[in-house]
N, C-alpha and C. Protein backbone atom coordinates (compact mmCIF):
# COMPACT_ATOMS: atom_id res chain seq x y z
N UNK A 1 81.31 108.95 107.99
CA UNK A 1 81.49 107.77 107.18
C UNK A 1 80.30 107.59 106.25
N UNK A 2 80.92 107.22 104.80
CA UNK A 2 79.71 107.17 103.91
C UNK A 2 78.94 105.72 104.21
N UNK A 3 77.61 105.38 104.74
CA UNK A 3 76.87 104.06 104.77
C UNK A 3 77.03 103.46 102.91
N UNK A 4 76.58 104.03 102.02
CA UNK A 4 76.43 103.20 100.92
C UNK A 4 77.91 102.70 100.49
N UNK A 5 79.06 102.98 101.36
CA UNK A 5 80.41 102.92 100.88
C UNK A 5 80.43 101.38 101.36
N UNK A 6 80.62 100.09 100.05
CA UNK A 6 80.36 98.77 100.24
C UNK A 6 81.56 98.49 101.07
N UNK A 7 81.35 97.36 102.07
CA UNK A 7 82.01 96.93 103.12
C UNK A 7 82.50 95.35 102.94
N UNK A 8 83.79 95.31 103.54
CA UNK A 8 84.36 93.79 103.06
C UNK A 8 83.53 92.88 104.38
N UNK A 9 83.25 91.88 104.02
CA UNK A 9 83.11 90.35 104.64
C UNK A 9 84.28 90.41 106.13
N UNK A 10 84.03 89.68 106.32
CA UNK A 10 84.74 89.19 107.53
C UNK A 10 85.91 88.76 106.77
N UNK A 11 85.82 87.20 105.88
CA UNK A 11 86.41 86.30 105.25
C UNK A 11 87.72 87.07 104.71
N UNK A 12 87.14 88.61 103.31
CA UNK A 12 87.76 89.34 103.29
C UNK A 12 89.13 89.68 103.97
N UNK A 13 88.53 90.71 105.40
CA UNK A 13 89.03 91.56 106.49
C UNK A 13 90.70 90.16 107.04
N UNK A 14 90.05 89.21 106.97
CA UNK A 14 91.09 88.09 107.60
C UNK A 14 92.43 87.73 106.49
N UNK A 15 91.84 87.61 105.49
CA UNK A 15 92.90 87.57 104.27
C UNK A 15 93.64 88.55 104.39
N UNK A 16 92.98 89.85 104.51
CA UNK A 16 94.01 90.99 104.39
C UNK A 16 94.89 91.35 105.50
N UNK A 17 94.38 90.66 106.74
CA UNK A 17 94.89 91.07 107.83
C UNK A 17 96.29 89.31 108.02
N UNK A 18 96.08 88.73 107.25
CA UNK A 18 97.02 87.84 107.02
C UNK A 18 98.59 88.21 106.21
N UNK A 19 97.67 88.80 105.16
CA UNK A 19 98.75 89.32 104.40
C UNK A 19 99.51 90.31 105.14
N UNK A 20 98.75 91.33 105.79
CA UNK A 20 99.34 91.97 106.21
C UNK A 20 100.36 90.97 107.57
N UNK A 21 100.10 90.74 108.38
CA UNK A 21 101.02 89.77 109.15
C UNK A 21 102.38 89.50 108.13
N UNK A 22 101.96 88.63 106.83
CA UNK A 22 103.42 88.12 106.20
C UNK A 22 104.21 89.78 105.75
N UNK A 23 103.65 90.40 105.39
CA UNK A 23 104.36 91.69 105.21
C UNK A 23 104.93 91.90 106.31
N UNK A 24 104.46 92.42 108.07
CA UNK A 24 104.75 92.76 108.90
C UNK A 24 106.53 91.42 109.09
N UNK A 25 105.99 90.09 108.94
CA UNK A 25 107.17 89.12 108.92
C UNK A 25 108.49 89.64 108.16
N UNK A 26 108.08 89.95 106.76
CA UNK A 26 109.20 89.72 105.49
C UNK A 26 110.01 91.37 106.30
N UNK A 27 109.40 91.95 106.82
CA UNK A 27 109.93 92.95 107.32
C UNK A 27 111.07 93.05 108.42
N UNK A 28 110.78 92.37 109.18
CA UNK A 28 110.92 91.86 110.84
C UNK A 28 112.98 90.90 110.07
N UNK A 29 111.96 89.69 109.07
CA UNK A 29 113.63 89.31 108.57
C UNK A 29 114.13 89.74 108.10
N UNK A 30 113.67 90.97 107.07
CA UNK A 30 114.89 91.62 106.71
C UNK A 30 115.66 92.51 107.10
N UNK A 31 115.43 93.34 108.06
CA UNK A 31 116.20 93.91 109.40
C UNK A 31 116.77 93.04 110.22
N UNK A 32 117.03 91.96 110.21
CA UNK A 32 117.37 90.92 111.15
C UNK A 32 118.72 90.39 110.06
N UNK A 33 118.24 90.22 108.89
CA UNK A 33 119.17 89.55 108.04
C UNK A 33 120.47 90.46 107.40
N UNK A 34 119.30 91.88 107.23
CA UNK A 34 120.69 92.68 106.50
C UNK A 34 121.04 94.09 107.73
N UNK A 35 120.75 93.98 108.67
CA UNK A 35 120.71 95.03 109.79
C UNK A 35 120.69 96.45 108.89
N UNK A 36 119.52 96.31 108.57
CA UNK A 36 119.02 97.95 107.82
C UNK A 36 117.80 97.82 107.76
N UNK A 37 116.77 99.24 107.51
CA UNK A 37 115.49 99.11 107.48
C UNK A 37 115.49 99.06 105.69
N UNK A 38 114.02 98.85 104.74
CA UNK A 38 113.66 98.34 104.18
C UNK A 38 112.37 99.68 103.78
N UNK A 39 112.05 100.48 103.35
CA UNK A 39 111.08 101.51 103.63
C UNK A 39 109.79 101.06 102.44
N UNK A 40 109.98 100.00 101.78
CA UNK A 40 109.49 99.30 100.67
C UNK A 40 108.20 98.60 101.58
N UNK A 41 108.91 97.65 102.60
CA UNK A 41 107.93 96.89 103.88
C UNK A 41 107.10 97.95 104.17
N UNK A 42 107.76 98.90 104.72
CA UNK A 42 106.72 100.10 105.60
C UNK A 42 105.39 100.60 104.38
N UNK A 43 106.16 100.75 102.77
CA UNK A 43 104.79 100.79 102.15
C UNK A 43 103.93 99.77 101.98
N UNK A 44 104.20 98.79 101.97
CA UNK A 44 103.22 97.85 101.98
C UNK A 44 102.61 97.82 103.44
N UNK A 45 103.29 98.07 104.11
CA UNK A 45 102.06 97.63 105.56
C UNK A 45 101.38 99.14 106.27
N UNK A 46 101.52 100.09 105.25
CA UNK A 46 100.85 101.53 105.40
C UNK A 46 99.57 101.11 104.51
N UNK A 47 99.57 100.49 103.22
CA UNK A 47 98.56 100.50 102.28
C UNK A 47 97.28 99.20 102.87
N UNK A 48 98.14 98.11 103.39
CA UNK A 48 96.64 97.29 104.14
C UNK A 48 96.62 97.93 105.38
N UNK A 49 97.00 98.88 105.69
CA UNK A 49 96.42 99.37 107.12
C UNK A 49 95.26 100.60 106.57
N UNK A 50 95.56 101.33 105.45
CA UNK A 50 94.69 102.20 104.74
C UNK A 50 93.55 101.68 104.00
N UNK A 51 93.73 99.98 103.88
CA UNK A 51 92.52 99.65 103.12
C UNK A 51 91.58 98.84 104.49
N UNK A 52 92.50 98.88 105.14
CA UNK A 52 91.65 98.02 106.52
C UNK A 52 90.75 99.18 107.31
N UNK A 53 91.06 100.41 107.06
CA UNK A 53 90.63 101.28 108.13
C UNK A 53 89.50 101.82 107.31
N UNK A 54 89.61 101.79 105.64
CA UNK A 54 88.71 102.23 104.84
C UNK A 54 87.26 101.13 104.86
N UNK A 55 88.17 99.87 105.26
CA UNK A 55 87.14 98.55 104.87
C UNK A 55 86.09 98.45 106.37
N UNK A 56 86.79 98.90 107.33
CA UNK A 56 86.05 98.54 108.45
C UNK A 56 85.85 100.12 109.49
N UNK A 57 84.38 100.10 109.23
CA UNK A 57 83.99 101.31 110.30
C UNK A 57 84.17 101.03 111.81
N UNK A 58 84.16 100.14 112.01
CA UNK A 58 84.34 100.03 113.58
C UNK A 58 85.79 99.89 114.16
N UNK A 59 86.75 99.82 113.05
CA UNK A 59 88.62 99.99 113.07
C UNK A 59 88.61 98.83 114.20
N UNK A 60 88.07 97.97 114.58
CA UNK A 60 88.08 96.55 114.99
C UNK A 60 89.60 95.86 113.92
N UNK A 61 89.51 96.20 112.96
CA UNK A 61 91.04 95.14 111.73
C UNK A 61 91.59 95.96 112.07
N UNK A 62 91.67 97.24 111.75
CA UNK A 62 93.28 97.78 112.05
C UNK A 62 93.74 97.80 113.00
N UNK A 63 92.79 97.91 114.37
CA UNK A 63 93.13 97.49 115.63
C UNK A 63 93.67 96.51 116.08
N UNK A 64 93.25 95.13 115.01
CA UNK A 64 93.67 94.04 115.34
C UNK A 64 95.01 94.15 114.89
N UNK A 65 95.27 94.49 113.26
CA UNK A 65 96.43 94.64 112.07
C UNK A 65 97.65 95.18 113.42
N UNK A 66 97.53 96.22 114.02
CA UNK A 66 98.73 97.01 115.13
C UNK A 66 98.62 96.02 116.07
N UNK A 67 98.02 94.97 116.52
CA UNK A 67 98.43 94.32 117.34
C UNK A 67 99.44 93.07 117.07
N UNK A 68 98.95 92.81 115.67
CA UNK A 68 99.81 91.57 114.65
C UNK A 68 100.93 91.79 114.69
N UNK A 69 101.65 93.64 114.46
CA UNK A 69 102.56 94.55 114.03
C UNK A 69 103.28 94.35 115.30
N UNK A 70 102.81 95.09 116.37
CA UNK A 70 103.30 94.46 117.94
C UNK A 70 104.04 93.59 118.48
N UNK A 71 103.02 92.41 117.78
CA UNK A 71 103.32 91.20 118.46
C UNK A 71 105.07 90.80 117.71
N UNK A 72 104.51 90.85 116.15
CA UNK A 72 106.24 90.42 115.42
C UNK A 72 107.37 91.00 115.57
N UNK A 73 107.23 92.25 115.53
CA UNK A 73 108.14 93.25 116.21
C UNK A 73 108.76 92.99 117.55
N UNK A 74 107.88 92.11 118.63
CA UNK A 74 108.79 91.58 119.58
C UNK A 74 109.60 90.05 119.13
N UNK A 75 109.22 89.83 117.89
CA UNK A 75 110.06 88.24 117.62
C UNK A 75 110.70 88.61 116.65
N UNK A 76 111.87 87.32 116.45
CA UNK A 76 113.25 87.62 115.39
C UNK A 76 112.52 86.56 114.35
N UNK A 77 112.46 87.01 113.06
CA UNK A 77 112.78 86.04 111.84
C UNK A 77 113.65 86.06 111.16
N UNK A 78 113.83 85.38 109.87
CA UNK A 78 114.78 85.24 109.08
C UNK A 78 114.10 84.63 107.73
N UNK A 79 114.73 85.03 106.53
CA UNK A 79 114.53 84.55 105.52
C UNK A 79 115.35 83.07 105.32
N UNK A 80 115.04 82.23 104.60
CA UNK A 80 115.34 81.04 104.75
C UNK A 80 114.99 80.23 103.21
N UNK A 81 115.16 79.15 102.60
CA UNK A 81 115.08 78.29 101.16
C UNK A 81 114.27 77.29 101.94
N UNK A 82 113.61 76.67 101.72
CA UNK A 82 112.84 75.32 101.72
C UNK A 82 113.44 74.45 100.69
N UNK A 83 112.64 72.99 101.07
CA UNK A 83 113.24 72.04 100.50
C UNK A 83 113.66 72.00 98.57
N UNK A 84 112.50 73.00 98.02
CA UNK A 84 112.46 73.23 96.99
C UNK A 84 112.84 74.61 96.21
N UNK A 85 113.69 75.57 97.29
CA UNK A 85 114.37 76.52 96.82
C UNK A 85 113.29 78.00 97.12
N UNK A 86 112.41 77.55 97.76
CA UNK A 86 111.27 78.46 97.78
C UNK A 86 111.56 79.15 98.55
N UNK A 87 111.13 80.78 98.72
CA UNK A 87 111.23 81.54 100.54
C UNK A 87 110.52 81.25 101.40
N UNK A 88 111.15 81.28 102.75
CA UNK A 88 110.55 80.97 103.89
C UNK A 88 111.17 81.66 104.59
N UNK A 89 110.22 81.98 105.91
CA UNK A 89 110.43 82.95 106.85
C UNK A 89 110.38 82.22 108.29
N UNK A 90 111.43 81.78 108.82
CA UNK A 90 111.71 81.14 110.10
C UNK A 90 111.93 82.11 111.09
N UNK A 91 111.06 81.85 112.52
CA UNK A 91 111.30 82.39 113.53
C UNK A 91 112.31 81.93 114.34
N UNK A 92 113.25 83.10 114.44
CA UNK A 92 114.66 82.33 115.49
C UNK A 92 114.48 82.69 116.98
N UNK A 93 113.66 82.96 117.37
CA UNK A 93 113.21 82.90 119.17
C UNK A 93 112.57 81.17 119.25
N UNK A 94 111.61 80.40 118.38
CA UNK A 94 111.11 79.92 118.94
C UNK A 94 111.11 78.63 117.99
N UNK A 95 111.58 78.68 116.94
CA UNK A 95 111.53 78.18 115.51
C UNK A 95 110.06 77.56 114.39
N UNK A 96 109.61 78.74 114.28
CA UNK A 96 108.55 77.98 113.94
C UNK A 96 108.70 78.94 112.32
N UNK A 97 107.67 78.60 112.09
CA UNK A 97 107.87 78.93 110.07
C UNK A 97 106.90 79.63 109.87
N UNK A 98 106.67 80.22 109.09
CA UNK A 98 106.12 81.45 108.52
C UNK A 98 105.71 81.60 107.22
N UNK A 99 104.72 82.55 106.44
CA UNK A 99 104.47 82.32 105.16
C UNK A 99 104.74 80.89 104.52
């Protein structure tokens, strides 16, 4: 590993590992909604797992990122409209909301 290769913040590492979560979500409902995979999701949650593993030498985020992946993968969502026509991602095991 290169040392002078600049390293993200914590603050950073959490944003990305958020995003990545709503990716891992939008994924989770749309296999749920249209019973097909989506290989669009899988690139997006290949590329913050490649910038997480680049960002952190101790792979502490991506370690965490596969556990995020884990965890949603055992729960059902769904895409959903809010009051104002917006997307939303509702969990149907437990109902709670998302992005």
């Amino acid at each position: 590993m290169d040392e002078n290769r600049p390293k993200l913040n914590s603050v950073a590492i959490e944003k990305i590992l958020n995003m990545y979560r709503d990716v891992c979500i939008a994924e989770n409902a749309f296999n749920n909604d249209c019973n097909h995979y989506n290989y669009n999701y899988e690139q997006r949650r290949i590329a913050f797992e490649q910038v997480l593993e680049l960002a952190d030498l101790k792979d502490d985020a991506l370690s965490r990122a596969w556990q995020i992946r884990k965890e949603i993968k055992r729960q059902r969502w769904r895409l959903a409209l809010d009051e104002h026509g917006a997307n939303k991602y509702v969990r149907l095991d437990n109902n709670e909301s998302g992005m």
